[in-house]
PDB file of N, CA and C in Angstrom:
ATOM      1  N   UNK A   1      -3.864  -5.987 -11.130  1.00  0.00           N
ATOM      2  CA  UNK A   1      -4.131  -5.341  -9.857  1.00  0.00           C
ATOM      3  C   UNK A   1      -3.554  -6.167  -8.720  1.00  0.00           C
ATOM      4  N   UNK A   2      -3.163  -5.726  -7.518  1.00  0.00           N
ATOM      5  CA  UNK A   2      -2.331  -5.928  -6.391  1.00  0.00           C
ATOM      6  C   UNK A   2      -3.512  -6.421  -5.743  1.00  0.00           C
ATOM      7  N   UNK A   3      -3.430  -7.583  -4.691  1.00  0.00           N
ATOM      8  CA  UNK A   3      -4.085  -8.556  -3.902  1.00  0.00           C
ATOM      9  C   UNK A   3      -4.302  -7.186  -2.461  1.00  0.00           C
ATOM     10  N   UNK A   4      -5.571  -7.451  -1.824  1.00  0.00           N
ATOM     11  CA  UNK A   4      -5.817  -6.933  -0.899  1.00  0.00           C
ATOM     12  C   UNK A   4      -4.436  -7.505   0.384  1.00  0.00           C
ATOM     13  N   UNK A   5      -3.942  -6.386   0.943  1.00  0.00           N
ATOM     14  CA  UNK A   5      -3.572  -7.697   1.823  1.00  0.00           C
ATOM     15  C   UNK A   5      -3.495  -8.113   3.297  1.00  0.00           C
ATOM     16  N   UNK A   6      -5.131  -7.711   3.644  1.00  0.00           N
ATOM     17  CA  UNK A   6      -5.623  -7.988   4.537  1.00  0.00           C
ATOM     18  C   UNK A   6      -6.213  -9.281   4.387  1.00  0.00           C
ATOM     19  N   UNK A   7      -7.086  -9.402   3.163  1.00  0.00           N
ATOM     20  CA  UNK A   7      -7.700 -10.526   2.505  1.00  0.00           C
ATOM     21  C   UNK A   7      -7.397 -11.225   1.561  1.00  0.00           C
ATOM     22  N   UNK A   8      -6.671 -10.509   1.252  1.00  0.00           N
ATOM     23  CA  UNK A   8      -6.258 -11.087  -0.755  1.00  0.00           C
ATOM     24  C   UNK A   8      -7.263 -11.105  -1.515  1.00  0.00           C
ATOM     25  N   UNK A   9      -8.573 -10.528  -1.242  1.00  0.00           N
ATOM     26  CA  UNK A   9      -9.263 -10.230  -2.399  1.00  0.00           C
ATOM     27  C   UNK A   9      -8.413  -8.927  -3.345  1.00  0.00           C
ATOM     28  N   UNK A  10      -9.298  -8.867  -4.374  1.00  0.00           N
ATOM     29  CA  UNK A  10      -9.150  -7.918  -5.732  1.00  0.00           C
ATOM     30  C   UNK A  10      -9.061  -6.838  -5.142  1.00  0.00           C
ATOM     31  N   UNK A  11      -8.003  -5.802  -5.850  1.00  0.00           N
ATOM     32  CA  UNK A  11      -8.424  -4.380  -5.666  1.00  0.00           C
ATOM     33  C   UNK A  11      -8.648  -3.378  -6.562  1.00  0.00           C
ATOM     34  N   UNK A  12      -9.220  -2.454  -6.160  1.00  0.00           N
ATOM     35  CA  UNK A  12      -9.466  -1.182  -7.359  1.00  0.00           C
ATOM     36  C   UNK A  12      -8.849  -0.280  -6.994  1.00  0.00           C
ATOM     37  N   UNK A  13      -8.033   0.500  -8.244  1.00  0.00           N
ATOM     38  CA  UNK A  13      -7.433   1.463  -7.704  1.00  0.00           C
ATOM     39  C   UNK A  13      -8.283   2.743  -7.793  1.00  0.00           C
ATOM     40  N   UNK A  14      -8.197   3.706  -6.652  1.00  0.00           N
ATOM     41  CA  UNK A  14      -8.488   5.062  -6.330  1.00  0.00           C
ATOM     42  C   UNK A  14      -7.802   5.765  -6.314  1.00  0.00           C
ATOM     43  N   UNK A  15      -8.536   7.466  -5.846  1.00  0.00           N
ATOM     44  CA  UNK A  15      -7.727   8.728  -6.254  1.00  0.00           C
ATOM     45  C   UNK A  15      -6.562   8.877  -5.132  1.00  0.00           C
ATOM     46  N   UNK A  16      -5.657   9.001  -5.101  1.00  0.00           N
ATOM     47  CA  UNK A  16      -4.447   9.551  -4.128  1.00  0.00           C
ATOM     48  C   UNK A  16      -4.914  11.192  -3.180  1.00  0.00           C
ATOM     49  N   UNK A  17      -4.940  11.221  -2.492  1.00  0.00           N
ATOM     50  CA  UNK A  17      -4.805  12.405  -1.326  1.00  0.00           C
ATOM     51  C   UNK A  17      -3.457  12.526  -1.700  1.00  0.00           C
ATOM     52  N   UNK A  18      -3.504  14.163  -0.733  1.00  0.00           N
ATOM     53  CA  UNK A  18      -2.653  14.885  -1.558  1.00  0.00           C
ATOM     54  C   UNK A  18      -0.830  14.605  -0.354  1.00  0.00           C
ATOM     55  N   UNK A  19      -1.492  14.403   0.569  1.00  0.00           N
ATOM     56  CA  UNK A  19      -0.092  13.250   0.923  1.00  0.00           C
ATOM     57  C   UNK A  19       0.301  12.512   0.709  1.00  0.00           C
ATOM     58  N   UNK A  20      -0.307  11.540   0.060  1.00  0.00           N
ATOM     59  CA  UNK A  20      -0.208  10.489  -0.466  1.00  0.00           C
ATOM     60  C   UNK A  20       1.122  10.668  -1.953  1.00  0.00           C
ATOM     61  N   UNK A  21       0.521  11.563  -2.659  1.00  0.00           N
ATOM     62  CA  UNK A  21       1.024  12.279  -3.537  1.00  0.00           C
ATOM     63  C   UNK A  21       2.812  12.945  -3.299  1.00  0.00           C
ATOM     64  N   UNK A  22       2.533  13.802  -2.081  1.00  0.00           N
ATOM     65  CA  UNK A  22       3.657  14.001  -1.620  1.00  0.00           C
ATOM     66  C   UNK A  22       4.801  13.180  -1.189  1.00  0.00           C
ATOM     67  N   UNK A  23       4.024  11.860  -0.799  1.00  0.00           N
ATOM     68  CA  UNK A  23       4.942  10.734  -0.406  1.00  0.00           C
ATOM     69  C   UNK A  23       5.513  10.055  -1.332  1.00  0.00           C
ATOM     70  N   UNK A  24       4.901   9.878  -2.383  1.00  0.00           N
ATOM     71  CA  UNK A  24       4.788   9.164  -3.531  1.00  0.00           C
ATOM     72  C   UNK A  24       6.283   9.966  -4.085  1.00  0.00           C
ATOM     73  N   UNK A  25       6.477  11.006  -4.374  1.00  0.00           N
ATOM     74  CA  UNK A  25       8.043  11.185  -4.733  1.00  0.00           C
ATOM     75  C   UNK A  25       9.150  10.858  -4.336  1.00  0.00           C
ATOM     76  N   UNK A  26       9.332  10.173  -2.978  1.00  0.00           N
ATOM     77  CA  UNK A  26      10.268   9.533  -2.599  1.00  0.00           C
ATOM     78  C   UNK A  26      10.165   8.153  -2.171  1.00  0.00           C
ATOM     79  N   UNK A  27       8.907   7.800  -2.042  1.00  0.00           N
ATOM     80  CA  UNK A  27       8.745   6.135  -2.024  1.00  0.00           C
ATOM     81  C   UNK A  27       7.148   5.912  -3.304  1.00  0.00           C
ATOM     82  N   UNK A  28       7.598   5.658  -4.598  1.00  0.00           N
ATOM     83  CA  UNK A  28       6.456   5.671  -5.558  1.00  0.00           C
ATOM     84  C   UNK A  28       5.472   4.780  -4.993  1.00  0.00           C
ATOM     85  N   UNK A  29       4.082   5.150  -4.989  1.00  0.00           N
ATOM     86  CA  UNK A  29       2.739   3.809  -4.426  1.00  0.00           C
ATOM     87  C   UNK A  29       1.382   4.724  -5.025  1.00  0.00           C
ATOM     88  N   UNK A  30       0.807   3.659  -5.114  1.00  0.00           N
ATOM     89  CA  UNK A  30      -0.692   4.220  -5.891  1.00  0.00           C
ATOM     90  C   UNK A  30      -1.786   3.758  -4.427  1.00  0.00           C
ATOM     91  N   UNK A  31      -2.597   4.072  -4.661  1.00  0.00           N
ATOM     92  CA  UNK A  31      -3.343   4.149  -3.438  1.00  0.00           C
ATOM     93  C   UNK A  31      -4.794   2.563  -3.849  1.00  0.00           C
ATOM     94  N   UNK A  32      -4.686   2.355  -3.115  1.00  0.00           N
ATOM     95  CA  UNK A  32      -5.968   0.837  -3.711  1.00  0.00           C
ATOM     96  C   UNK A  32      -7.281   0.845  -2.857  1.00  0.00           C
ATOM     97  N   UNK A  33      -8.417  -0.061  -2.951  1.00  0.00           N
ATOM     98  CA  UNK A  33      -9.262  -0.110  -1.890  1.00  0.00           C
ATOM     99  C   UNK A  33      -9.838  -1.601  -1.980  1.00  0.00           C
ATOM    100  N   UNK A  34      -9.507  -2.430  -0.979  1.00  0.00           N
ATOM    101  CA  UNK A  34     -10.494  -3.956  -1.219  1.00  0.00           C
ATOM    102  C   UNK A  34     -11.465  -3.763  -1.895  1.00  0.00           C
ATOM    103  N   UNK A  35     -11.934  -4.295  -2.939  1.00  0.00           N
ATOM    104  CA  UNK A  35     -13.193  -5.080  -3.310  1.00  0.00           C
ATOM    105  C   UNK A  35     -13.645  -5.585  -2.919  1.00  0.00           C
ATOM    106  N   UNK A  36     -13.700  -6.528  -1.541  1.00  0.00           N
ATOM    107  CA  UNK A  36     -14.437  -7.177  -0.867  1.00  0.00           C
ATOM    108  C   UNK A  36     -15.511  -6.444   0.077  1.00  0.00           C
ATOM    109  N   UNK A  37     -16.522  -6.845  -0.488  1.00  0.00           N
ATOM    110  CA  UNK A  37     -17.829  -6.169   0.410  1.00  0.00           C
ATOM    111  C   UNK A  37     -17.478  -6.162   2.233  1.00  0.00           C
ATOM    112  N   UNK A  38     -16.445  -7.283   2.540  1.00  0.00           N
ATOM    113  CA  UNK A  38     -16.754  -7.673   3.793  1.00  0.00           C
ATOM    114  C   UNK A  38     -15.189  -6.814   4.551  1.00  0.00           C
ATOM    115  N   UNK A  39     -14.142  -6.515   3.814  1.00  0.00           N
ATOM    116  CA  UNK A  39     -13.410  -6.033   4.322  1.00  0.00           C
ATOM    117  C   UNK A  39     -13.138  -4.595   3.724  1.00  0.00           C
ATOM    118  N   UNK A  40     -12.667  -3.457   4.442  1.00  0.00           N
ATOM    119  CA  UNK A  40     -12.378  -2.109   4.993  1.00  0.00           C
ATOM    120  C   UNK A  40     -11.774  -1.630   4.669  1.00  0.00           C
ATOM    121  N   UNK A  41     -10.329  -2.888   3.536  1.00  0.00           N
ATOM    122  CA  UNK A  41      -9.050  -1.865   3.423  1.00  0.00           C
ATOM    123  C   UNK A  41      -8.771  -0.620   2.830  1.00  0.00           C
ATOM    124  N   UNK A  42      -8.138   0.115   2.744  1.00  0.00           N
ATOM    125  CA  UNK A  42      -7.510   0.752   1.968  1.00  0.00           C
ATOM    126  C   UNK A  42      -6.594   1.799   2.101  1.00  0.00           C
ATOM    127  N   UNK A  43      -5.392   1.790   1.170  1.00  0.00           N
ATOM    128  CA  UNK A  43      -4.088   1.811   1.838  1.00  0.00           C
ATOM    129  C   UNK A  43      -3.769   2.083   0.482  1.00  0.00           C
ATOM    130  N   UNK A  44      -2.237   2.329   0.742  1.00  0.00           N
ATOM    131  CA  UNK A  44      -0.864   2.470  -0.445  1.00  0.00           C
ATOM    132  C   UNK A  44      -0.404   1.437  -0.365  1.00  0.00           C
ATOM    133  N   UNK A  45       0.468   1.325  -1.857  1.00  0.00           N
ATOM    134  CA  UNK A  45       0.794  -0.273  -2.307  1.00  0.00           C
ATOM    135  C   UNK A  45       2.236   0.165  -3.707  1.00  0.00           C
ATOM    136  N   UNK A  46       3.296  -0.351  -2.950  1.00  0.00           N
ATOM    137  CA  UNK A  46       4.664  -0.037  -4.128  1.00  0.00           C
ATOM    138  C   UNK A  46       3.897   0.034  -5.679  1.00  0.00           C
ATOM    139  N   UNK A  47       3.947   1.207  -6.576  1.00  0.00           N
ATOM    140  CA  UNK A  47       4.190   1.172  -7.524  1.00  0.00           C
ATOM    141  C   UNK A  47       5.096   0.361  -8.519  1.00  0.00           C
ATOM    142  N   UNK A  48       6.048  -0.284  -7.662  1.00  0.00           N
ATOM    143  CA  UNK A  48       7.014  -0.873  -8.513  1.00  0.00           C
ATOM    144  C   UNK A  48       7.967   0.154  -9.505  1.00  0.00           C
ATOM    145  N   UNK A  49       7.863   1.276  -9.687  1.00  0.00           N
ATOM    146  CA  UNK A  49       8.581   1.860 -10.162  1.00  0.00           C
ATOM    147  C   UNK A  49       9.808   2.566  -9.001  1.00  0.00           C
ATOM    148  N   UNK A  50      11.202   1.842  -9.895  1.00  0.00           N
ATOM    149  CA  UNK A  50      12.442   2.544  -9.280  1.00  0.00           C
ATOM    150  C   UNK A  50      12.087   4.069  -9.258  1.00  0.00           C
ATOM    151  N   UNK A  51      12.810   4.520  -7.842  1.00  0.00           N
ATOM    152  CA  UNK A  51      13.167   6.049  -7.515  1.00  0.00           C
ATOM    153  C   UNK A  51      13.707   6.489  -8.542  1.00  0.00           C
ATOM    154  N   UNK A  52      15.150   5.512  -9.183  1.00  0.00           N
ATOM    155  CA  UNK A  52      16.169   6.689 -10.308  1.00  0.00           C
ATOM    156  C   UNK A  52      15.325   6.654 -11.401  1.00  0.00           C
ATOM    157  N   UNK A  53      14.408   5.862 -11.745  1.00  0.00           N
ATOM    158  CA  UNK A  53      13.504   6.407 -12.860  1.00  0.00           C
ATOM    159  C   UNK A  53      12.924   7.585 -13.022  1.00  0.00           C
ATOM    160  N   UNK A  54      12.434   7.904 -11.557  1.00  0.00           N
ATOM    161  CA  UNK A  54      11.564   9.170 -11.889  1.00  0.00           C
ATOM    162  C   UNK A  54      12.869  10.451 -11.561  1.00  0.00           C
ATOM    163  N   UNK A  55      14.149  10.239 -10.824  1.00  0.00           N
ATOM    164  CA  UNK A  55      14.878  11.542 -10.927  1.00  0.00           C
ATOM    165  C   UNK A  55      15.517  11.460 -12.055  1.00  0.00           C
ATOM    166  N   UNK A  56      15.586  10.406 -13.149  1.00  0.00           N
ATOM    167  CA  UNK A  56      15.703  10.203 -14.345  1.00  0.00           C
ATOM    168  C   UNK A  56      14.795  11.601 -15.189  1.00  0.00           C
ATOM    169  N   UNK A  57      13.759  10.894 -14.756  1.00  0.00           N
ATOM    170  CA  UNK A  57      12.341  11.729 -15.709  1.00  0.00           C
ATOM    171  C   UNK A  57      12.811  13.687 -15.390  1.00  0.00           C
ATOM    172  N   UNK A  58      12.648  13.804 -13.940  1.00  0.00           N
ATOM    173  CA  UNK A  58      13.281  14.820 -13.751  1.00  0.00           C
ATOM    174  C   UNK A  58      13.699  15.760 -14.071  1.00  0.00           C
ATOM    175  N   UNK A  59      15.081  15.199 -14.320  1.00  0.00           N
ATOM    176  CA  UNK A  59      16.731  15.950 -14.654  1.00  0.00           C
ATOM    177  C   UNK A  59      16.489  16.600 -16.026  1.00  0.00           C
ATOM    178  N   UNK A  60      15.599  15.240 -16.997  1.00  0.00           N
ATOM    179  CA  UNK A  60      15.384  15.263 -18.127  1.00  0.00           C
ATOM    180  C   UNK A  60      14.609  16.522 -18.390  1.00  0.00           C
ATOM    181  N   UNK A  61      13.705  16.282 -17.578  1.00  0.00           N
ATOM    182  CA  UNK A  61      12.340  17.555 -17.759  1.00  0.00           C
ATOM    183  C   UNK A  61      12.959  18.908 -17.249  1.00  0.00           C
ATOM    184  N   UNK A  62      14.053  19.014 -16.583  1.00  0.00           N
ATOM    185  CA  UNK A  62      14.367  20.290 -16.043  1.00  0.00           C
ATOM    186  C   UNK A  62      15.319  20.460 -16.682  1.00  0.00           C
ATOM    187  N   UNK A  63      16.295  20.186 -17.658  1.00  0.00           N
ATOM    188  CA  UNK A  63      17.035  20.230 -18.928  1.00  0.00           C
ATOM    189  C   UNK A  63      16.462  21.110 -19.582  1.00  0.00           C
ATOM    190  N   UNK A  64      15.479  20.038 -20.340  1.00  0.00           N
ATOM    191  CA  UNK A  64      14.667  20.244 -21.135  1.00  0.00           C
ATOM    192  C   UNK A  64      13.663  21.636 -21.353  1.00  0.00           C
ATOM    193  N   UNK A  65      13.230  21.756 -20.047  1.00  0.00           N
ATOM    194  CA  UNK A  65      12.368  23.405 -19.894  1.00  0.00           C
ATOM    195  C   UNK A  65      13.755  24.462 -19.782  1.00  0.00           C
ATOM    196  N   UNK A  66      15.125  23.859 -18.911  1.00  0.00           N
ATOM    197  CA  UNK A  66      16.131  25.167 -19.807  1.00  0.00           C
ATOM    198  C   UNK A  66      16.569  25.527 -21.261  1.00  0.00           C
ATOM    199  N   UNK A  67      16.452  24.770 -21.266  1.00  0.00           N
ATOM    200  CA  UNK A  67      17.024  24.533 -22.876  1.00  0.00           C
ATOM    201  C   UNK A  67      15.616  25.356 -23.983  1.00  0.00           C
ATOM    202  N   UNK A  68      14.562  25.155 -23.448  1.00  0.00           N
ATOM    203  CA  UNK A  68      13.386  25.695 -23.875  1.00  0.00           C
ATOM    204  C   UNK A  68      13.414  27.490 -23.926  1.00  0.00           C
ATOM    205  N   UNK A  69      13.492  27.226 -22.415  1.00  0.00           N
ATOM    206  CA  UNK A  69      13.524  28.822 -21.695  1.00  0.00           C
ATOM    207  C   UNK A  69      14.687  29.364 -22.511  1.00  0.00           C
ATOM    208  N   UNK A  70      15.716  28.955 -23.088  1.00  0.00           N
ATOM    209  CA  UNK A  70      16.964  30.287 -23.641  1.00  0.00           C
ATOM    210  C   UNK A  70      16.313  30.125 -24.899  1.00  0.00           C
ATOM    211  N   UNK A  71      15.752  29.009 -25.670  1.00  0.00           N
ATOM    212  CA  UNK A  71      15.424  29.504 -26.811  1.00  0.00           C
ATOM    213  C   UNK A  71      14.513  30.401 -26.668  1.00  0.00           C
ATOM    214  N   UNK A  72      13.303  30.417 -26.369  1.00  0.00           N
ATOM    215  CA  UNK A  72      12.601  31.676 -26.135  1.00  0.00           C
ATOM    216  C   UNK A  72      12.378  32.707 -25.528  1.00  0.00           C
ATOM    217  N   UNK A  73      13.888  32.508 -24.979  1.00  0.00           N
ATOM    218  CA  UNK A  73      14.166  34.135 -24.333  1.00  0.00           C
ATOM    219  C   UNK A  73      15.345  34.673 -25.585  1.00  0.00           C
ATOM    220  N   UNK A  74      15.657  34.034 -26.313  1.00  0.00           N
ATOM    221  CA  UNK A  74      16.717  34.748 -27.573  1.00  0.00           C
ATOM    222  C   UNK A  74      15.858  35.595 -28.455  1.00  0.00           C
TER     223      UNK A  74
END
């Protein structure tokens, strides 16, 4: 888990809002919240996963459902 970094305490990760989500396809981040009783944060934080990975994943997956779609439309 990623350091608070208001405090650098621990964090836990939480659910993403749905902007969050939306944002997340062009800059990947998971959403966190301090663990520290005494501080407030909570925010988005890089996933660390490259962009061409996921238009990787993509291309693949939208191939893939054509290639699907003519077989079961034959």
């Amino acid at each position: 888990m990623p350091l608070c970094p208001v405090c650098g305490s621990r964090t836990n990760r939480v659910h993403r809002r749905t902007r969050d989500r939306l944002r997340s396809i062009v800059n990947p981040a998971n959403r966190y919240r301090c663990s520290s009783e005494y501080c407030a944060w909570e925010g988005n934080l890089k996933s660390g996963k490259p962009l061409i990975n996921l238009i990787i994943k993509w291309v693949v997956f939208v191939i893939a459902a054509a290639i699907i779609g003519k077989i079961i439309v034959r």
